[in-house]
Protein backbone atom coordinates (compact mmCIF):
# COMPACT_ATOMS: atom_id res chain seq x y z
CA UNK A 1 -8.56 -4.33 6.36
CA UNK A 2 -6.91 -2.61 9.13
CA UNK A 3 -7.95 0.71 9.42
CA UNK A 4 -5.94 2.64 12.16
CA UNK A 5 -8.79 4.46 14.47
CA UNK A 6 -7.49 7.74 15.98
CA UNK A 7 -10.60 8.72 18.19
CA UNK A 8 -14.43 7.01 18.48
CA UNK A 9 -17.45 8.09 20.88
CA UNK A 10 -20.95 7.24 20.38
CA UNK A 11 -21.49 9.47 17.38
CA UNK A 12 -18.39 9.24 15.45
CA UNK A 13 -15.25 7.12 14.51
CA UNK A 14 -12.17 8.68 13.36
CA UNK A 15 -9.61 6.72 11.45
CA UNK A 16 -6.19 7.15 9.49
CA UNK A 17 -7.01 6.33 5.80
CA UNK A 18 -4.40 4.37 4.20
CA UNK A 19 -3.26 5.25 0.64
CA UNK A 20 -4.73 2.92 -1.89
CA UNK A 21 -7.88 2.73 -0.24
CA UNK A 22 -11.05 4.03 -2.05
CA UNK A 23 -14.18 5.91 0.27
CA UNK A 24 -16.44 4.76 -1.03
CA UNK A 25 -17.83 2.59 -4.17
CA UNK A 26 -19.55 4.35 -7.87
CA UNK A 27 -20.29 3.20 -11.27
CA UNK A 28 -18.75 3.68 -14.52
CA UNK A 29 -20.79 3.39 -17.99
CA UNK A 30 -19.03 0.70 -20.29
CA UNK A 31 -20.92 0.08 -23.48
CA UNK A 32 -23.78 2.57 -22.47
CA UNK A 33 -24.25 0.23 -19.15
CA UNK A 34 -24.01 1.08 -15.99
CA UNK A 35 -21.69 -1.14 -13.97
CA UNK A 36 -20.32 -0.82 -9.87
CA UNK A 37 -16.72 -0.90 -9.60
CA UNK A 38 -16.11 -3.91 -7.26
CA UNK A 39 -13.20 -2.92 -5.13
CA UNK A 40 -12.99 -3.19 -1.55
CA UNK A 41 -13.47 0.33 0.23
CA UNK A 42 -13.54 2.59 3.84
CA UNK A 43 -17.38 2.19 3.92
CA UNK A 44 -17.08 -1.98 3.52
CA UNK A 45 -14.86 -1.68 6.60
CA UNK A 46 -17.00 0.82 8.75
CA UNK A 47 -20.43 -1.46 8.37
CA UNK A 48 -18.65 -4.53 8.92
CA UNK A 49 -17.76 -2.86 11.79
CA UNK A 50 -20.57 -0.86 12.81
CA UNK A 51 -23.64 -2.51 11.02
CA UNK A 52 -26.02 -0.58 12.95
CA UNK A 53 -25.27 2.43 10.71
CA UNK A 54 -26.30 1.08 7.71
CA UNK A 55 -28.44 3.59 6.18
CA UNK A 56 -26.76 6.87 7.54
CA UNK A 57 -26.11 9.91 5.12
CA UNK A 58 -27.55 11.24 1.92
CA UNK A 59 -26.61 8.31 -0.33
CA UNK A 60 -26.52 5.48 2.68
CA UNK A 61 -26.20 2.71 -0.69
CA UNK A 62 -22.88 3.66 -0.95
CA UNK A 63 -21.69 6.42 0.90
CA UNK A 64 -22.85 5.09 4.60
CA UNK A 65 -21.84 7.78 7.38
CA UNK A 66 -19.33 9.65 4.62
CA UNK A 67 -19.60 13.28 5.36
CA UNK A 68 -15.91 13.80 3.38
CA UNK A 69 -13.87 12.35 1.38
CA UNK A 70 -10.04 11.75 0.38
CA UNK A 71 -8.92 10.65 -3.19
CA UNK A 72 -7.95 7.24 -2.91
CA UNK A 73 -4.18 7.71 -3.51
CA UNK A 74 -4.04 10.63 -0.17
CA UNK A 75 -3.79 9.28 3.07
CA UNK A 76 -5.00 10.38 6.68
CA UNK A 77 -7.44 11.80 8.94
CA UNK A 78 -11.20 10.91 8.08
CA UNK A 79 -14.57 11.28 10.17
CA UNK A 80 -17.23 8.95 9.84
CA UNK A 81 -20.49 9.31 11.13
CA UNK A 82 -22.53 6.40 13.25
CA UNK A 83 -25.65 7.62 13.42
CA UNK A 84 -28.18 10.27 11.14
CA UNK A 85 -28.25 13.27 13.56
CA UNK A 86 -24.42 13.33 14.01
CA UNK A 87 -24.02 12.85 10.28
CA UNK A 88 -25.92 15.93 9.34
CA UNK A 89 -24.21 17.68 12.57
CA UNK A 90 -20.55 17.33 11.03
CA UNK A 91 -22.70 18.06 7.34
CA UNK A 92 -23.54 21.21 8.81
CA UNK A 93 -19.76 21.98 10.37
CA UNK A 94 -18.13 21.53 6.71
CA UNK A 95 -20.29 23.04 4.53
CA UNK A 96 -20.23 26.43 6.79
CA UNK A 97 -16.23 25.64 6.89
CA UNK A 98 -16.57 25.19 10.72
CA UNK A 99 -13.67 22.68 10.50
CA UNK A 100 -10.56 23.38 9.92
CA UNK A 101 -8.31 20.71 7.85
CA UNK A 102 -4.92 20.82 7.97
CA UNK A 103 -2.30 18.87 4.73
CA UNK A 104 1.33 17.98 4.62
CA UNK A 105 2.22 18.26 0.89
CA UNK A 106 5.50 17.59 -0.77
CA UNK A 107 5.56 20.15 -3.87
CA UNK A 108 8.02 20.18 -7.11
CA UNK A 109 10.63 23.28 -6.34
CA UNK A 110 11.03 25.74 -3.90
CA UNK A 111 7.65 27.79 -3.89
CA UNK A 112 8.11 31.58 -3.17
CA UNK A 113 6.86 33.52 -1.48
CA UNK A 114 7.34 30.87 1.42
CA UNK A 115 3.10 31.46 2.40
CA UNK A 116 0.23 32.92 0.60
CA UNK A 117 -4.14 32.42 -0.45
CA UNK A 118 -4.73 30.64 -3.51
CA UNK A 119 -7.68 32.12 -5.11
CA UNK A 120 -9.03 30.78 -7.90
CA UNK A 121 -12.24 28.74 -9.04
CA UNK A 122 -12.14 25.91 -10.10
CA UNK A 123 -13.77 23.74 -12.95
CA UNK A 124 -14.19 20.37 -14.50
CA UNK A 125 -12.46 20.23 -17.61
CA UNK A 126 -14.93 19.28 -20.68
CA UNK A 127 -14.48 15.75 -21.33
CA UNK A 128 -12.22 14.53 -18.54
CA UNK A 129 -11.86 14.00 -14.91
CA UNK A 130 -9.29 16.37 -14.21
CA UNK A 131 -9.97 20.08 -12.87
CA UNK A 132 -8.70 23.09 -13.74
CA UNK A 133 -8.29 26.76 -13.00
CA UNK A 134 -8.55 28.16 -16.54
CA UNK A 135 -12.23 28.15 -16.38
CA UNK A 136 -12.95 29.47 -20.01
CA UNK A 137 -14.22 26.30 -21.41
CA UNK A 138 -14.84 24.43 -18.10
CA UNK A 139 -17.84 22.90 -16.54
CA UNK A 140 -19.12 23.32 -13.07
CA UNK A 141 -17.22 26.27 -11.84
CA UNK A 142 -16.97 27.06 -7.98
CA UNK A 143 -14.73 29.43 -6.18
CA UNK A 144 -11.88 28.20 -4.13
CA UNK A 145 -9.76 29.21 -1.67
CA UNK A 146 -6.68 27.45 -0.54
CA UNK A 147 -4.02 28.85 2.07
CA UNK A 148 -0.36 27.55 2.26
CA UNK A 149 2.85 27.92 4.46
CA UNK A 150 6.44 26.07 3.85
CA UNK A 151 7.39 23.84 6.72
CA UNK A 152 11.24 23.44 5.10
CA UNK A 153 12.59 23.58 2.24
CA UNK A 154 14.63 21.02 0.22
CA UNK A 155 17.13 20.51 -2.63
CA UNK A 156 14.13 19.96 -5.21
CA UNK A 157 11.30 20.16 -2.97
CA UNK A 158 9.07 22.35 -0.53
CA UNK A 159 7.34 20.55 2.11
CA UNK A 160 3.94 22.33 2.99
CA UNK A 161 1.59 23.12 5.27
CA UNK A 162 -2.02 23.34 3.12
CA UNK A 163 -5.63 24.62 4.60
CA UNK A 164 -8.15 24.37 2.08
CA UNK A 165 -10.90 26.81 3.13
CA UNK A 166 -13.67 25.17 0.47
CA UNK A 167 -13.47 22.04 -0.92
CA UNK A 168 -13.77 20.96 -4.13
CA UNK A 169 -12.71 18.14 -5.81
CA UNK A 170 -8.54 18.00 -5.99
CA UNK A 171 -8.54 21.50 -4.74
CA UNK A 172 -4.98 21.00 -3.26
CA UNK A 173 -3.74 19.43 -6.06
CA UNK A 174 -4.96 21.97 -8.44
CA UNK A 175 -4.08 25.01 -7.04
CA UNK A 176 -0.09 24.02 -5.91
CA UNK A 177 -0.30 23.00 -10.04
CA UNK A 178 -2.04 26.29 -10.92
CA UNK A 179 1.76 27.95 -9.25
CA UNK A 180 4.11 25.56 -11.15
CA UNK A 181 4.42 23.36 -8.32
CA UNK A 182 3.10 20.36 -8.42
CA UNK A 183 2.33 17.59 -5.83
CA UNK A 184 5.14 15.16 -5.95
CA UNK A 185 3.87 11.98 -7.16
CA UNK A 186 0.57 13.33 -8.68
CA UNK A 187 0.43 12.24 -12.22
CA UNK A 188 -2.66 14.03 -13.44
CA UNK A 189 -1.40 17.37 -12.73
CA UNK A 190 1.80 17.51 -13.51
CA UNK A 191 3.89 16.01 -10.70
CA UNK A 192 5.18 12.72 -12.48
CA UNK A 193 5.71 9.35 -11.47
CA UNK A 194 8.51 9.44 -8.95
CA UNK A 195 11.52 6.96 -7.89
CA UNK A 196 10.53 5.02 -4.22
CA UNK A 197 6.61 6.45 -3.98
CA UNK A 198 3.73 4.78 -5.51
CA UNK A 199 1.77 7.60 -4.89
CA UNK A 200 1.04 11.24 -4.48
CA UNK A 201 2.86 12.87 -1.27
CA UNK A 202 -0.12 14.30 0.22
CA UNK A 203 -1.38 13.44 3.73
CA UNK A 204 -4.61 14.49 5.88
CA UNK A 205 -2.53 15.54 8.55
CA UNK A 206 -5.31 17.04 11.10
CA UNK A 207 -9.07 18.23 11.62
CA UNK A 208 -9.89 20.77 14.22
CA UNK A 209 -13.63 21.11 15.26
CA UNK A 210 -16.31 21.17 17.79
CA UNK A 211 -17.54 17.70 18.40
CA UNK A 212 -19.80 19.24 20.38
CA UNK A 213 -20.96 23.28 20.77
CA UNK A 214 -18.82 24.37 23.24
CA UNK A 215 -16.22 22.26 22.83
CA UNK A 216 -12.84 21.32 20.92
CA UNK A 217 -11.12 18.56 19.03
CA UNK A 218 -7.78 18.10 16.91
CA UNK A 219 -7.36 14.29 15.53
CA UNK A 220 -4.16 14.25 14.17
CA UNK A 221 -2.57 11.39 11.79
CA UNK A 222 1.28 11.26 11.58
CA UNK A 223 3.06 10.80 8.53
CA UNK A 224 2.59 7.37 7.25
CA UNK A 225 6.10 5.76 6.71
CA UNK A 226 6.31 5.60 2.64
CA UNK A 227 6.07 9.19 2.82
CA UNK A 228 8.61 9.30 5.92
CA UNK A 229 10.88 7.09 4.37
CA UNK A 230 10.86 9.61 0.95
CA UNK A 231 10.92 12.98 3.23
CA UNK A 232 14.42 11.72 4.46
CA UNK A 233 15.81 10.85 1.40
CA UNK A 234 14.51 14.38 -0.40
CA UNK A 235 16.26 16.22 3.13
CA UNK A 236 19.72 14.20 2.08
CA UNK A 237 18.89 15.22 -1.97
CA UNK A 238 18.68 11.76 -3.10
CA UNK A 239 15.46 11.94 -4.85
């Protein structure tokens, strides 16, 4: 696999996910046994490359160094940790939303007003993977909080600037699907299957955050060039 690697010290590596790419392995029951899904994934890559961090994080079998995550089909910025301390360090940094993540997302119509807070919780609907915001009847409710600002607007589209301020499971995806716009691409909640992208148009664009206390870091990931390549054609209205 090559994995792009935007920035790397002694505690950390930083790399540009590709779309396609699962995080990390899991199990699915078929036929009331348990079985591993045998795909290659991000951690097979990092301990290849770094074996000495084999055992790092809360589930080290199969999450080794994973402090986040990305859903396999969203691309970008991702921090993995080399060693135990750091790990629980950047741990620490997310779960009191001490780093702030930054998406480009390509949404179904022109979403007014052009910014605003998302505020709803969110909850796994009974009997399914997908989430939801109607939360009657759902399982495993949390609050979250997801801000948004148009970069431009399009014929059929509004390209966006996300920052989700928790972050639960398809939070982005959820919420821009909770206003009637959903993520281009994104066939569980609403945004079809689209002409010229295999996948959903949403992109881990940067992460701003201390690497160490008194100091600062943005790792940015350009736009990867299927999404590039479908940005210009939605600017010229041919998708």
């Amino acid at each position: 696999m090559n994995i792009p690697i935007i920035y790397e010290d002694k505690n950390f590596v930083a790399v540009n996910k590709p779309a396609g790419l699962l995080v990390h392995g899991f199990k699915v029951t078929v036929g009331g046994e348990k079985r591993h899904i045998a795909e290659s994934t991000l951690v097979d890559w990092f301990l290849e490359k770094y074996p000495e961090a084999k055992g790092v994080g809360d589930l080290p079998r199969w999450r080794s160094g994973i402090v986040h995550r990305l859903d396999k089909e969203t691309s970008g910025v991702m921090l993995i940790a080399k060693n135990q301390e750091y790990f629980n360090y950047l741990k620490s940094l997310f779960k009191n939303h001490e780093i702030n993540k930054t998406y480009l997302a390509l949404v179904k119509g022109n979403i007014k007003p052009d910014s605003g807070i998302i505020d709803k919780p969110i909850g796994l609907k009974s009997g399914t993977i997908k989430r939801t915001v109607f939360t009657k009847n759902a399982k495993m409710i949390k609050s979250a909080l997801t801000e948004y600002k148009v970069k431009e607007y399009f014929p059929m589209y509004s390209l966006l600037e996300v920052s989700p301020r928790t972050g639960r499971t398809h939070q982005i995806r959820v919420h821009l699907a909770s206003l009637g716009h959903p993520v281009v691409g994104d066939k569980l909640y609403g945004g079809g299957k689209v002409k010229d992208l295999d996948r959903l148009f949403l992109h881990a664009y940067s992460l701003e955050f201390s690497p160490l206390p008194g100091k600062k870091l943005k790792l940015i990931a350009d736009l990867p060039q299927d999404l590039t390549d479908y940005l210009r054609s939605a600017k010229l209205g041919e998708q």
